[in-house]
N, C-alpha and C. Protein backbone atom coordinates (compact mmCIF):
# COMPACT_ATOMS: atom_id res chain seq x y z
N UNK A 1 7.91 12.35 10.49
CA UNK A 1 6.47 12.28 10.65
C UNK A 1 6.11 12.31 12.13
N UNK A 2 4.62 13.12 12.00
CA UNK A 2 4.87 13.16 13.45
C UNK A 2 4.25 11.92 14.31
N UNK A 3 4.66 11.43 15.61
CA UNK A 3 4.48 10.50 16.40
C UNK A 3 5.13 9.21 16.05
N UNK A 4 6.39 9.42 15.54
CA UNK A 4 7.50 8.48 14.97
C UNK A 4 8.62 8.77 15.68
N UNK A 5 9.83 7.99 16.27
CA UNK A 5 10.97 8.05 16.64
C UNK A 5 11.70 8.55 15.67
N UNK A 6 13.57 8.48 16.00
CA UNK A 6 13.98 9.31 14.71
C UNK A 6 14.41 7.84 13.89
N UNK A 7 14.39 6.69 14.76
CA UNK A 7 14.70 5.23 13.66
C UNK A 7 13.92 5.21 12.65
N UNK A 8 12.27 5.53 12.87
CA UNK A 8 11.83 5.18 12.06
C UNK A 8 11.27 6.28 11.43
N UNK A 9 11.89 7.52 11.62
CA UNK A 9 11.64 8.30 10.71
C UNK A 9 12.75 8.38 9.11
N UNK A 10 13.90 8.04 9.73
CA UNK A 10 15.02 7.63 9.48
C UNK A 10 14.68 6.69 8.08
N UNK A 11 14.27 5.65 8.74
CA UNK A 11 13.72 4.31 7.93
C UNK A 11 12.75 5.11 6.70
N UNK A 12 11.89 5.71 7.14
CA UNK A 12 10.88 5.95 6.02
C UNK A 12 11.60 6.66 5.11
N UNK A 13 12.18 7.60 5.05
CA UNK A 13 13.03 8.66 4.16
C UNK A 13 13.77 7.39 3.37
N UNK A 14 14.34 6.46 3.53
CA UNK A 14 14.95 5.65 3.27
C UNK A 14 14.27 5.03 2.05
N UNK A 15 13.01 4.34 2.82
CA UNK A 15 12.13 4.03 1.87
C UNK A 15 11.30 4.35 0.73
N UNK A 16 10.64 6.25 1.17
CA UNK A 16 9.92 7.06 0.87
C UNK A 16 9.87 7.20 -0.69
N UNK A 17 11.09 7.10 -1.51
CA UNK A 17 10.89 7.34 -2.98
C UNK A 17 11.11 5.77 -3.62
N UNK A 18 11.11 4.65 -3.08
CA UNK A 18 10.61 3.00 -3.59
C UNK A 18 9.17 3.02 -4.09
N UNK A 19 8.89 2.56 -4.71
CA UNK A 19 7.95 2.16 -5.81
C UNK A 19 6.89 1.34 -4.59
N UNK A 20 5.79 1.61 -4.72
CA UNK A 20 4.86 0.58 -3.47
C UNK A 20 3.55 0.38 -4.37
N UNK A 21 3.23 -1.42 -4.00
CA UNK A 21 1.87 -1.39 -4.24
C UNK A 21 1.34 -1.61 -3.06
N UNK A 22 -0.15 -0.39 -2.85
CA UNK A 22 -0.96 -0.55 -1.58
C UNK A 22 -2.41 -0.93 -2.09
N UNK A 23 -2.39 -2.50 -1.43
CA UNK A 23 -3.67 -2.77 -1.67
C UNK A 23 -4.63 -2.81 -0.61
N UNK A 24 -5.74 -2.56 -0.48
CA UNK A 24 -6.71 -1.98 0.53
C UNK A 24 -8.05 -2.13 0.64
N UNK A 25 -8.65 -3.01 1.57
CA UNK A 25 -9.73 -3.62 1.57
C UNK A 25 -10.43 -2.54 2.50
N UNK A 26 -11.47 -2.40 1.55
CA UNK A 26 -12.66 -0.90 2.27
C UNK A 26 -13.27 -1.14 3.22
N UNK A 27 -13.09 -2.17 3.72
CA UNK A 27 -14.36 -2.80 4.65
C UNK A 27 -13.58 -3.14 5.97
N UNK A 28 -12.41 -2.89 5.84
CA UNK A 28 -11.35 -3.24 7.05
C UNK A 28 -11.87 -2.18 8.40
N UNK A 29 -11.95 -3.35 9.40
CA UNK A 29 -12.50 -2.18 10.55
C UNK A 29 -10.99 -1.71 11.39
N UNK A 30 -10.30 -2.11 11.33
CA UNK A 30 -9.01 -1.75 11.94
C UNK A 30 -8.20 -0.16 11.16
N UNK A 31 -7.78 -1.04 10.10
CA UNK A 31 -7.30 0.22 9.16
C UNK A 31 -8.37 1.05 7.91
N UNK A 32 -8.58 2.43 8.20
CA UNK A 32 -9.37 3.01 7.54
C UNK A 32 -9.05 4.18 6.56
N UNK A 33 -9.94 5.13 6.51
CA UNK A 33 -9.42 5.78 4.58
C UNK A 33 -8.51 6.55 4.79
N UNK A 34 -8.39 6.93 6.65
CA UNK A 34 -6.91 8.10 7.46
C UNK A 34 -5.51 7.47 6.85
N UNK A 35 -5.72 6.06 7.55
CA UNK A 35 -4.34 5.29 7.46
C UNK A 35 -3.98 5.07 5.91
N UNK A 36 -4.42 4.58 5.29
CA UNK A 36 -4.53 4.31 3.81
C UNK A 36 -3.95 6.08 3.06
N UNK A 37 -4.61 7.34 3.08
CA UNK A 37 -4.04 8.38 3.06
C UNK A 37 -2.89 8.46 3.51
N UNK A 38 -2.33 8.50 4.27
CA UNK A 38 -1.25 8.68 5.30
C UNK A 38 0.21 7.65 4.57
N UNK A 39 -0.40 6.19 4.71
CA UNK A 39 0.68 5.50 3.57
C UNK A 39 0.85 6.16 1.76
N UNK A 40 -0.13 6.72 1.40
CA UNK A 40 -0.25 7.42 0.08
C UNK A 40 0.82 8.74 0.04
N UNK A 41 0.88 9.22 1.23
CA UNK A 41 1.80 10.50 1.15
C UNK A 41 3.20 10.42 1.83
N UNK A 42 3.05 9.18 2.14
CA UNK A 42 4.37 8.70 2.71
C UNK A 42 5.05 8.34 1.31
N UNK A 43 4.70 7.38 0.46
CA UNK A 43 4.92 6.63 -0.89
C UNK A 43 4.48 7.66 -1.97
N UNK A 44 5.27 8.43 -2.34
CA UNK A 44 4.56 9.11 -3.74
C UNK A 44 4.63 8.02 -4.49
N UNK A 45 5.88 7.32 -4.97
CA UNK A 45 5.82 6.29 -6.00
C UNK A 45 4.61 5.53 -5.54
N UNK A 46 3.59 5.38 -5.17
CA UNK A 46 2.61 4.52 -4.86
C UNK A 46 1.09 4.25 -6.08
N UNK A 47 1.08 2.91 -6.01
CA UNK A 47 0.10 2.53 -6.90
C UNK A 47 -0.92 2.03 -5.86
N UNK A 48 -2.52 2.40 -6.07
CA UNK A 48 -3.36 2.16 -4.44
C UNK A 48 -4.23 1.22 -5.60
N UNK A 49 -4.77 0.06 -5.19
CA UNK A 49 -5.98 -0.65 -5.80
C UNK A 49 -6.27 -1.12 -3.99
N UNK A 50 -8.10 -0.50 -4.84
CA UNK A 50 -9.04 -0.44 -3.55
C UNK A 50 -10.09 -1.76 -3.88
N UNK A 51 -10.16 -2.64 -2.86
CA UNK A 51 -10.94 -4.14 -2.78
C UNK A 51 -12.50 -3.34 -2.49
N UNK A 52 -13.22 -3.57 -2.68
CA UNK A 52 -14.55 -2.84 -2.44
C UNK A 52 -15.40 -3.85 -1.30
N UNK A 53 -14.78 -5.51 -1.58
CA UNK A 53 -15.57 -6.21 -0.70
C UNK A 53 -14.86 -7.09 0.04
N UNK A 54 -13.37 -6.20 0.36
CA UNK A 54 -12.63 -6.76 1.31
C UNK A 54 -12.20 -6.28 2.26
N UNK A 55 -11.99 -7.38 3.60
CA UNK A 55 -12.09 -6.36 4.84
C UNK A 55 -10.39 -6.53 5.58
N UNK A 56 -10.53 -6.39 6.49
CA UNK A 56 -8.92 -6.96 7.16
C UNK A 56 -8.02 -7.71 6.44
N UNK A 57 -9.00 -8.75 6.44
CA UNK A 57 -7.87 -10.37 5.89
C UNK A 57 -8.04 -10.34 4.18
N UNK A 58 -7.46 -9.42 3.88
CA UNK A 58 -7.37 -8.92 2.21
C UNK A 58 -7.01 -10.21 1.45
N UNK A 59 -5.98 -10.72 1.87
CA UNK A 59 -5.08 -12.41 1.18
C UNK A 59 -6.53 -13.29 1.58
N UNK A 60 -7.09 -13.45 2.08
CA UNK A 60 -8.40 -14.63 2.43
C UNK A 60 -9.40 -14.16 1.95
N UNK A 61 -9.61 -13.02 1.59
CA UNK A 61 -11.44 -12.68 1.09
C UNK A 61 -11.18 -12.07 -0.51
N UNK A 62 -9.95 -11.45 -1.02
CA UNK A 62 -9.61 -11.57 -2.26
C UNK A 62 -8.34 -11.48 -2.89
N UNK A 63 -7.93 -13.27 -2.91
CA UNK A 63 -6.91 -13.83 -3.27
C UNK A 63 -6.97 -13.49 -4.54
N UNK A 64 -7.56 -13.59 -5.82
CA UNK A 64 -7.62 -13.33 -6.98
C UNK A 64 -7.04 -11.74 -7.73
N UNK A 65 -7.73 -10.94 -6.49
CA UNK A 65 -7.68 -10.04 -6.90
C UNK A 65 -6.63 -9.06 -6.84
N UNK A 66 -5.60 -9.57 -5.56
CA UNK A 66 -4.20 -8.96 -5.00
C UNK A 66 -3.37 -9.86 -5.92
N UNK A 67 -3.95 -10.86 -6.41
CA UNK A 67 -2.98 -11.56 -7.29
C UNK A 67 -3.05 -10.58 -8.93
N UNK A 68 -4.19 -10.56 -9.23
CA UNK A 68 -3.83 -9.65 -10.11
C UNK A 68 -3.64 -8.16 -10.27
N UNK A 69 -4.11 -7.58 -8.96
CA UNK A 69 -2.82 -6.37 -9.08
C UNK A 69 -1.80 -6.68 -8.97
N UNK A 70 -0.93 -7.56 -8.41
CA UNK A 70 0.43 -7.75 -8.37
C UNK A 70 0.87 -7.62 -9.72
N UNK A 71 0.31 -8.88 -10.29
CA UNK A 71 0.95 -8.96 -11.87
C UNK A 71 0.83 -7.97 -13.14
N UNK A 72 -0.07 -7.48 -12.60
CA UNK A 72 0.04 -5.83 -13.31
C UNK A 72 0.65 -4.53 -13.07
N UNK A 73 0.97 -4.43 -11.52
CA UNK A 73 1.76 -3.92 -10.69
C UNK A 73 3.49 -3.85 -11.15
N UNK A 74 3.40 -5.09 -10.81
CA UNK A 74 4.91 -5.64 -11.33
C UNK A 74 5.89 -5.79 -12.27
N UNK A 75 5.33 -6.02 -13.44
CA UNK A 75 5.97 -6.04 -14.58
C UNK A 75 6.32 -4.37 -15.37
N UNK A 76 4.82 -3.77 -14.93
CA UNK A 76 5.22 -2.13 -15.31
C UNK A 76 6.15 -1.50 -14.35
N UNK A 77 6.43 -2.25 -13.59
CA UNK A 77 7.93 -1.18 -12.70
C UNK A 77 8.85 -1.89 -12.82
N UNK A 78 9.03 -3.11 -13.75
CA UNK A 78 9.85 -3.29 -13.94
C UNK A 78 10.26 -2.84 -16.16
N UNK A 79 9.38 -2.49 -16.57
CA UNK A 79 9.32 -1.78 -17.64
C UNK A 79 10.48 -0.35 -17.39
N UNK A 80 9.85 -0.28 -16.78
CA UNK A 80 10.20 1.76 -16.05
C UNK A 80 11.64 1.85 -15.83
N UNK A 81 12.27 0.56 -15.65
CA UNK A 81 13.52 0.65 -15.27
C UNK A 81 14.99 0.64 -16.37
C-alpha cells in the first residue's frame, strides 16, 4: 500500500484475509469515510457497523452498541468455521 514501509506492508498481507469487525462512529472528526474505506479494502473479510451518533470515543458514547455488534459479530465467525 502506498505510503507504508515494507514491515508494514508485510504485516498487512499477513493480516489482510482475517475476519475484522470495523466499527465506526460517523461523527469522528479525526478519522473519516477515506480512512474507514481504505480499512474496508484492506479487510475483504470485513464486517463495517456504522454508529450514526458516535464520534471519536466510540467505547464512551456507544458502549451498548459495539457491545452488540460484537456479539453478533462473533459467534457467526465462529459458526463459519
Amino acid at each position: 500500500m502506498k505510503g507504508l514501509g515494507v514491515r508494514h506492508t508485510v504485516l498487512l498481507a499477513v493480516l489482510a484475509d482475517k475476519p475484522v469487525l470495523i466499527v465506526w462512529g460517523l461523527r469522528d472528526f479525526a478519522f473519516q469515510e477515506p480512512e474507514r474505506l481504505r480499512f474496508e479494502r484492506v479487510f475483504p473479510r470485513h464486517r463495517t457497523v456504522l454508529l450514526a451518533r458516535a464520534g471519536h470515543f466510540i467505547q464512551e458514547e456507544q458502549p451498548d452498541e459495539i457491545r452488540a455488534a460484537v456479539m453478533t459479530w462473533y459467534p457467526s465467525l465462529c459458526r463459519r468455521q
